[in-house]
N, C-alpha and C. Protein backbone atom coordinates (compact mmCIF):
# COMPACT_ATOMS: atom_id res chain seq x y z
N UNK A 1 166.17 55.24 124.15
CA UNK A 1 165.54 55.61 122.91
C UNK A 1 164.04 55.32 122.95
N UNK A 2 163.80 54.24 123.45
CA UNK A 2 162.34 54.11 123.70
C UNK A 2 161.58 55.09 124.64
N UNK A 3 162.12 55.36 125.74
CA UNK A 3 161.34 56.22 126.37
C UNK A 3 161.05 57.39 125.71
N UNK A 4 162.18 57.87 125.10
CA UNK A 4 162.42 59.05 124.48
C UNK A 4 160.89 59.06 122.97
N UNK A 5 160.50 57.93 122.89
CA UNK A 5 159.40 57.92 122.00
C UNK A 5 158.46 58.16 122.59
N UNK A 6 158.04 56.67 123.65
CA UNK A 6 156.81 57.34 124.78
C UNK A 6 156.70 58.26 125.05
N UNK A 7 157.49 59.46 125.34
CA UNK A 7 157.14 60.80 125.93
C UNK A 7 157.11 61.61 124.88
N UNK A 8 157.19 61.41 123.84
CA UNK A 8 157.33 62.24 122.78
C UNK A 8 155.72 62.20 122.22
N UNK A 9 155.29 60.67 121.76
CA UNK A 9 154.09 60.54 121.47
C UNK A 9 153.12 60.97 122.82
N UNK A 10 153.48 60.56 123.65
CA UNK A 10 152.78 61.40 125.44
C UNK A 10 152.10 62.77 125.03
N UNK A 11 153.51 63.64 124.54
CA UNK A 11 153.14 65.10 124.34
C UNK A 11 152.78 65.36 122.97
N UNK A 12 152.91 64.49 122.31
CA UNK A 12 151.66 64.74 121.02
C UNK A 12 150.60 64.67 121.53
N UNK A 13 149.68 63.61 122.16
CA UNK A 13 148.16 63.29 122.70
C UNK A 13 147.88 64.43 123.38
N UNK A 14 149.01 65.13 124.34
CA UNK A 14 148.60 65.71 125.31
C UNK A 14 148.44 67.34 124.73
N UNK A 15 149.21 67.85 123.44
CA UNK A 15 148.71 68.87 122.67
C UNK A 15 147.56 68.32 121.72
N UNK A 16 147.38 67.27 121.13
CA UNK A 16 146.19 67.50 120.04
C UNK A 16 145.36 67.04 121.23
N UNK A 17 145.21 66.82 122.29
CA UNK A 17 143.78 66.92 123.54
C UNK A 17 143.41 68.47 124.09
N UNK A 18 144.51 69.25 123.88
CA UNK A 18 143.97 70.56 124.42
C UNK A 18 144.31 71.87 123.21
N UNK A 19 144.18 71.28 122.14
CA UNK A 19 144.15 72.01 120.66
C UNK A 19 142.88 73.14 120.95
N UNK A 20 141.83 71.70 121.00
CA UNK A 20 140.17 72.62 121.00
C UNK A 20 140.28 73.25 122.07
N UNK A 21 140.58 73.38 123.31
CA UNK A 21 140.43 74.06 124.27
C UNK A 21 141.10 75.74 123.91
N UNK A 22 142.69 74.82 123.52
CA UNK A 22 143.23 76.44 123.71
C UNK A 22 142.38 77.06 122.37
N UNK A 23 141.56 76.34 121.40
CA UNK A 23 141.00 77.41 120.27
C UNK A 23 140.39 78.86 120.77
N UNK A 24 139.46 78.62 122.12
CA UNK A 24 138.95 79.73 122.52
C UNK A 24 139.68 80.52 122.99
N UNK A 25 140.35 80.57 123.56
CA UNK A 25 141.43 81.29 124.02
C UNK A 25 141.67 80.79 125.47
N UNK A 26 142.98 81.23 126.22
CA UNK A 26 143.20 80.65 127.32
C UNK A 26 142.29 81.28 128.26
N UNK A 27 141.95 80.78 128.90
CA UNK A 27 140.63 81.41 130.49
C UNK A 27 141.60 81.07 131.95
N UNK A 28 141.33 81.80 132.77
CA UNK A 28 141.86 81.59 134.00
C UNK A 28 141.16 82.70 134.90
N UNK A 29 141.57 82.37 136.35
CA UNK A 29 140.49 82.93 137.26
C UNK A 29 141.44 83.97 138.31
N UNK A 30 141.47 84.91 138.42
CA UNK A 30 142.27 85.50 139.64
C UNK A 30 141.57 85.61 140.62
N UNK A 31 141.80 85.84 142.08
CA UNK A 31 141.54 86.16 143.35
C UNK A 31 141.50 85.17 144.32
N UNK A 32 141.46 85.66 145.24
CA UNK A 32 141.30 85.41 146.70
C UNK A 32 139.92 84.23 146.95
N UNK A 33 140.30 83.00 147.73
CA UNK A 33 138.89 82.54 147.82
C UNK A 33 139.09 81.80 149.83
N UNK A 34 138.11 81.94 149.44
CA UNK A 34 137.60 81.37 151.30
C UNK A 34 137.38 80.22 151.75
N UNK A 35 137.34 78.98 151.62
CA UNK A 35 137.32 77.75 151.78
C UNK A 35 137.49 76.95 150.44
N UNK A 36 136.83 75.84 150.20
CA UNK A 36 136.96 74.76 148.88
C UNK A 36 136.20 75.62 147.71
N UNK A 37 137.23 75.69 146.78
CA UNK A 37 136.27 75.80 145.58
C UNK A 37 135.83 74.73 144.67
N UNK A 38 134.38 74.76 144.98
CA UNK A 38 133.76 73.64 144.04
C UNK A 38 133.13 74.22 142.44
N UNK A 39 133.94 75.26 141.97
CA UNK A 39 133.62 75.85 140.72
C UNK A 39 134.41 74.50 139.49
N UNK A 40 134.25 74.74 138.15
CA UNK A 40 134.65 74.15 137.37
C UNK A 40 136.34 74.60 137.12
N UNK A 41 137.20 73.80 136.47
CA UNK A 41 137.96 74.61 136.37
C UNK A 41 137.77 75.06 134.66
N UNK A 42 136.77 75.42 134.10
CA UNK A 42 136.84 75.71 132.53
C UNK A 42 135.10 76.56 132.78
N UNK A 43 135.42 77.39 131.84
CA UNK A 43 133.99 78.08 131.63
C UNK A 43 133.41 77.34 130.44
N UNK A 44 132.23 77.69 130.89
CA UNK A 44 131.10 77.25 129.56
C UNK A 44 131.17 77.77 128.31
N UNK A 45 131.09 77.54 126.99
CA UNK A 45 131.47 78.20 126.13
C UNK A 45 130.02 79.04 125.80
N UNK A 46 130.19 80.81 125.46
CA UNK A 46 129.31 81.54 125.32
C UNK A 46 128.33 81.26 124.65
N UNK A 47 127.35 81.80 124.95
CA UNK A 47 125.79 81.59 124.41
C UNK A 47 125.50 82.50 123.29
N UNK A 48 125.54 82.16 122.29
CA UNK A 48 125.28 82.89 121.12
C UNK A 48 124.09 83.39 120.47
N UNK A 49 123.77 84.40 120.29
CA UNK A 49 122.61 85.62 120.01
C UNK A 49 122.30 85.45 119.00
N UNK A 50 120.84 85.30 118.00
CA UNK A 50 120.92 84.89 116.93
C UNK A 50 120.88 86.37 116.14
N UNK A 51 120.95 87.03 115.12
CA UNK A 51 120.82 88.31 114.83
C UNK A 51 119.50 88.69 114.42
N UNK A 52 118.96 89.73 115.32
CA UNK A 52 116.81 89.70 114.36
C UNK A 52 117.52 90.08 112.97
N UNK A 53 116.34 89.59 112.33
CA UNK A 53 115.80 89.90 111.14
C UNK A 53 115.15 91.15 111.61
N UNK A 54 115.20 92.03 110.29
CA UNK A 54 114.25 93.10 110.28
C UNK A 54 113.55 93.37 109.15
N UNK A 55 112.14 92.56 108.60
CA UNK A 55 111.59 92.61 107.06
C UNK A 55 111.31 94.46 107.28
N UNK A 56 111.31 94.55 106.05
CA UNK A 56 110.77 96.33 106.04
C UNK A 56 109.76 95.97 104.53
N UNK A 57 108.41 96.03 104.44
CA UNK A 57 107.21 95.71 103.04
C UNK A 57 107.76 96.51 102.23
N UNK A 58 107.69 96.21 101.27
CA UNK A 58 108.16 97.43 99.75
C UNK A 58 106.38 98.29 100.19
N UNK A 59 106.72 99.47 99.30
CA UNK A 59 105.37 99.99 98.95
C UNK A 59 104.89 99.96 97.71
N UNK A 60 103.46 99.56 97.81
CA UNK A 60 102.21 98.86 96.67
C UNK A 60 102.90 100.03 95.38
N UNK A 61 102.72 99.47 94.20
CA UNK A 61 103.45 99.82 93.42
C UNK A 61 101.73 101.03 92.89
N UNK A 62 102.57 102.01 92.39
CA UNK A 62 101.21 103.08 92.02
C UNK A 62 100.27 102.73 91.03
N UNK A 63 98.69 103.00 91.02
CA UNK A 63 98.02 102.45 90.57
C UNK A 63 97.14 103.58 88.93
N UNK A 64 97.45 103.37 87.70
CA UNK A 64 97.06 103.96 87.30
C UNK A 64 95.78 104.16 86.30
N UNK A 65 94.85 105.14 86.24
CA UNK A 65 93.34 104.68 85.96
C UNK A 65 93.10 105.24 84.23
N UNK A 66 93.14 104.17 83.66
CA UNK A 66 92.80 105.05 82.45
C UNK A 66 92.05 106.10 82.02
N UNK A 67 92.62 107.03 81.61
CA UNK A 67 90.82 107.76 81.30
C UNK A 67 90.05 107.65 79.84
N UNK A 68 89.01 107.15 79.76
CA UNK A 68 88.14 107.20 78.35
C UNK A 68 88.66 108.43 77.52
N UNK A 69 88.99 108.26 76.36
CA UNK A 69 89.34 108.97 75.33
C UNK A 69 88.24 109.72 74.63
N UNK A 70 87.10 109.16 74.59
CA UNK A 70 85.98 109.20 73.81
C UNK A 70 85.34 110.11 74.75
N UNK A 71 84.92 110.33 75.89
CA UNK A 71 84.04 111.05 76.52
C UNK A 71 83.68 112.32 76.33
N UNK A 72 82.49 112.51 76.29
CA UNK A 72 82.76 114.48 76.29
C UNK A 72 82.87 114.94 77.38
N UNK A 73 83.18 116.10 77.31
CA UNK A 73 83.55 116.77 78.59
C UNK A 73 82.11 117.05 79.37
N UNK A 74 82.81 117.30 80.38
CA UNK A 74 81.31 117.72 81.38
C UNK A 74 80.60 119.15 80.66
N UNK A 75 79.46 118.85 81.25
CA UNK A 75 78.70 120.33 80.95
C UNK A 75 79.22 121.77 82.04
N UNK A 76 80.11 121.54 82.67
CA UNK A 76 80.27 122.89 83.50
C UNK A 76 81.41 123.45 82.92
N UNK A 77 81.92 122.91 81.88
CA UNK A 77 83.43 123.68 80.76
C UNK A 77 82.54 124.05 79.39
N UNK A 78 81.52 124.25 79.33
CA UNK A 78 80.84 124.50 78.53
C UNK A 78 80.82 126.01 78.43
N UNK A 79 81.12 126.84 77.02
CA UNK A 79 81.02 128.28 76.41
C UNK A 79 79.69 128.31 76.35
N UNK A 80 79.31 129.85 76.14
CA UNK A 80 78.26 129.99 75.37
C UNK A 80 78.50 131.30 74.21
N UNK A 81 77.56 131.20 73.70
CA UNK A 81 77.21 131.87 72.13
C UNK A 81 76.56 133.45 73.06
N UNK A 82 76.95 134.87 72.34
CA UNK A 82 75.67 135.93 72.67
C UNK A 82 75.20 135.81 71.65
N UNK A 83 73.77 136.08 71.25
CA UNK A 83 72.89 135.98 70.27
C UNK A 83 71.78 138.24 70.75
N UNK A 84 71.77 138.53 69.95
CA UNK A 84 71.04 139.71 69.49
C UNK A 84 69.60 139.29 68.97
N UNK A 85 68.82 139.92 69.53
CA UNK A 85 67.86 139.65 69.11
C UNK A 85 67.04 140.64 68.55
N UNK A 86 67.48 141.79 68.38
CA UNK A 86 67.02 142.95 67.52
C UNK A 86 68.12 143.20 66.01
N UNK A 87 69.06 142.70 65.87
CA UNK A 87 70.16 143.13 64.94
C UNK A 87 70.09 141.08 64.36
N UNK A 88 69.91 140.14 64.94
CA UNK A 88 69.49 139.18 64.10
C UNK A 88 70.90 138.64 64.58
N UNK A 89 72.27 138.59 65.20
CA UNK A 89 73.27 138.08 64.38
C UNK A 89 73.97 137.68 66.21
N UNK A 90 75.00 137.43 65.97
CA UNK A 90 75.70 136.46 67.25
C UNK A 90 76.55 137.68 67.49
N UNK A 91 77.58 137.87 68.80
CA UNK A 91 78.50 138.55 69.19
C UNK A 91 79.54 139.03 68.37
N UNK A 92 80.50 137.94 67.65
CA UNK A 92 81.58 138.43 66.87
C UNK A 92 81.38 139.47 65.83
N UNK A 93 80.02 138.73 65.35
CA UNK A 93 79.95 139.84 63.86
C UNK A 93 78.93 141.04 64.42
N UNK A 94 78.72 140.97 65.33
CA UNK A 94 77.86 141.88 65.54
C UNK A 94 78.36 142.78 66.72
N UNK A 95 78.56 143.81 66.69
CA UNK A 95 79.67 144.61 68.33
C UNK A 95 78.29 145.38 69.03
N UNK A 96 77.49 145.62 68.90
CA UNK A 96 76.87 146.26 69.74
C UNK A 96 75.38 145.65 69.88
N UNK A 97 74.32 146.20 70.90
CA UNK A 97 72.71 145.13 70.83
C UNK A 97 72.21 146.08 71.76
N UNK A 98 71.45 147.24 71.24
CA UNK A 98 70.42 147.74 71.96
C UNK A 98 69.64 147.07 73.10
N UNK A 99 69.38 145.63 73.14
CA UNK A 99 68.13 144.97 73.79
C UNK A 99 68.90 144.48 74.82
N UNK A 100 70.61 144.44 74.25
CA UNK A 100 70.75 143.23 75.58
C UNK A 100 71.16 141.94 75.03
N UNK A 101 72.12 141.27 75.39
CA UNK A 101 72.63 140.16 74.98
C UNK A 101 72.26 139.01 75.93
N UNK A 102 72.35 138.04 74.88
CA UNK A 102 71.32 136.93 75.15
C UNK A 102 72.09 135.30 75.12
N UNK A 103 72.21 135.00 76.12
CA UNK A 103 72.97 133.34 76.42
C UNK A 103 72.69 132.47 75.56
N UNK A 104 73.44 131.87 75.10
CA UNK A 104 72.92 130.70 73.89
C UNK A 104 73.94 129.58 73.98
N UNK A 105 73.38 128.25 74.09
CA UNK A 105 74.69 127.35 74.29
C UNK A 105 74.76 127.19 72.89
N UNK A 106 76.14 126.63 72.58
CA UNK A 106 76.39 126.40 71.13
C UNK A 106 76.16 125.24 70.69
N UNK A 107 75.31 125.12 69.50
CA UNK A 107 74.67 124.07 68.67
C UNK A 107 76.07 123.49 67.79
N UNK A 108 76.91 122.35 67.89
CA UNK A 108 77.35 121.81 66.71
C UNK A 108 77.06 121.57 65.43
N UNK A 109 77.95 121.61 64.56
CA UNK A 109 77.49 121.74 62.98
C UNK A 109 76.83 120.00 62.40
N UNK A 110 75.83 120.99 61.87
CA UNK A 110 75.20 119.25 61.47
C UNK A 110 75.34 118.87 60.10
């Protein structure tokens, strides 16, 4: 009965000693060899790759410019007035001008 313990606890030690081993899985070597092998009998456990990072920048968020409310417009959107200078009177009320019609920028009301 005693022995029957010793060997029992024996082969407990001797599985929880090669628990971690067999975790990786079992390894073994096949072939043919030519004199002493002075290799290990266990491989090294693999060398692990760290994964790159790959940052990618957001893009600058769009930039927008107020425009003055108040401004007048440029002078090159600017109309002009025909003015008559024999009949006295501007284009609308007046349809025809012997002399020739005549450029006039328009004066605002004062």
């Amino acid at each position: 009965m005693k022995a029957q313990k010793i060997l029992l606890a024996l082969l407990v030690l001797i599985l929880v000693g090669t628990g971690s081993a067999l975790a990786h899985g079992v390894r073994g070597r096949v072939g043919v060899y030519f004199g002493p092998a002075w290799s290990p009998w266990f491989y090294p456990p693999p060398y692990y790759y760290q994964p790159q990072v790959i940052v990618v920048p957001q893009a600058p968020p769009p930039v927008y410019i107020e425009q003055n409310q108040m401004a007048p417009e440029p002078a090159t959107a600017q109309q002009y007035w025909y003015y008559c200078n024999s009949a006295k009177g501007y284009y609308p009320y007046v349809k025809e001008c012997s002399d020739g019609w005549q450029k006039v920028l328009p004066e605002p009301a004062r």
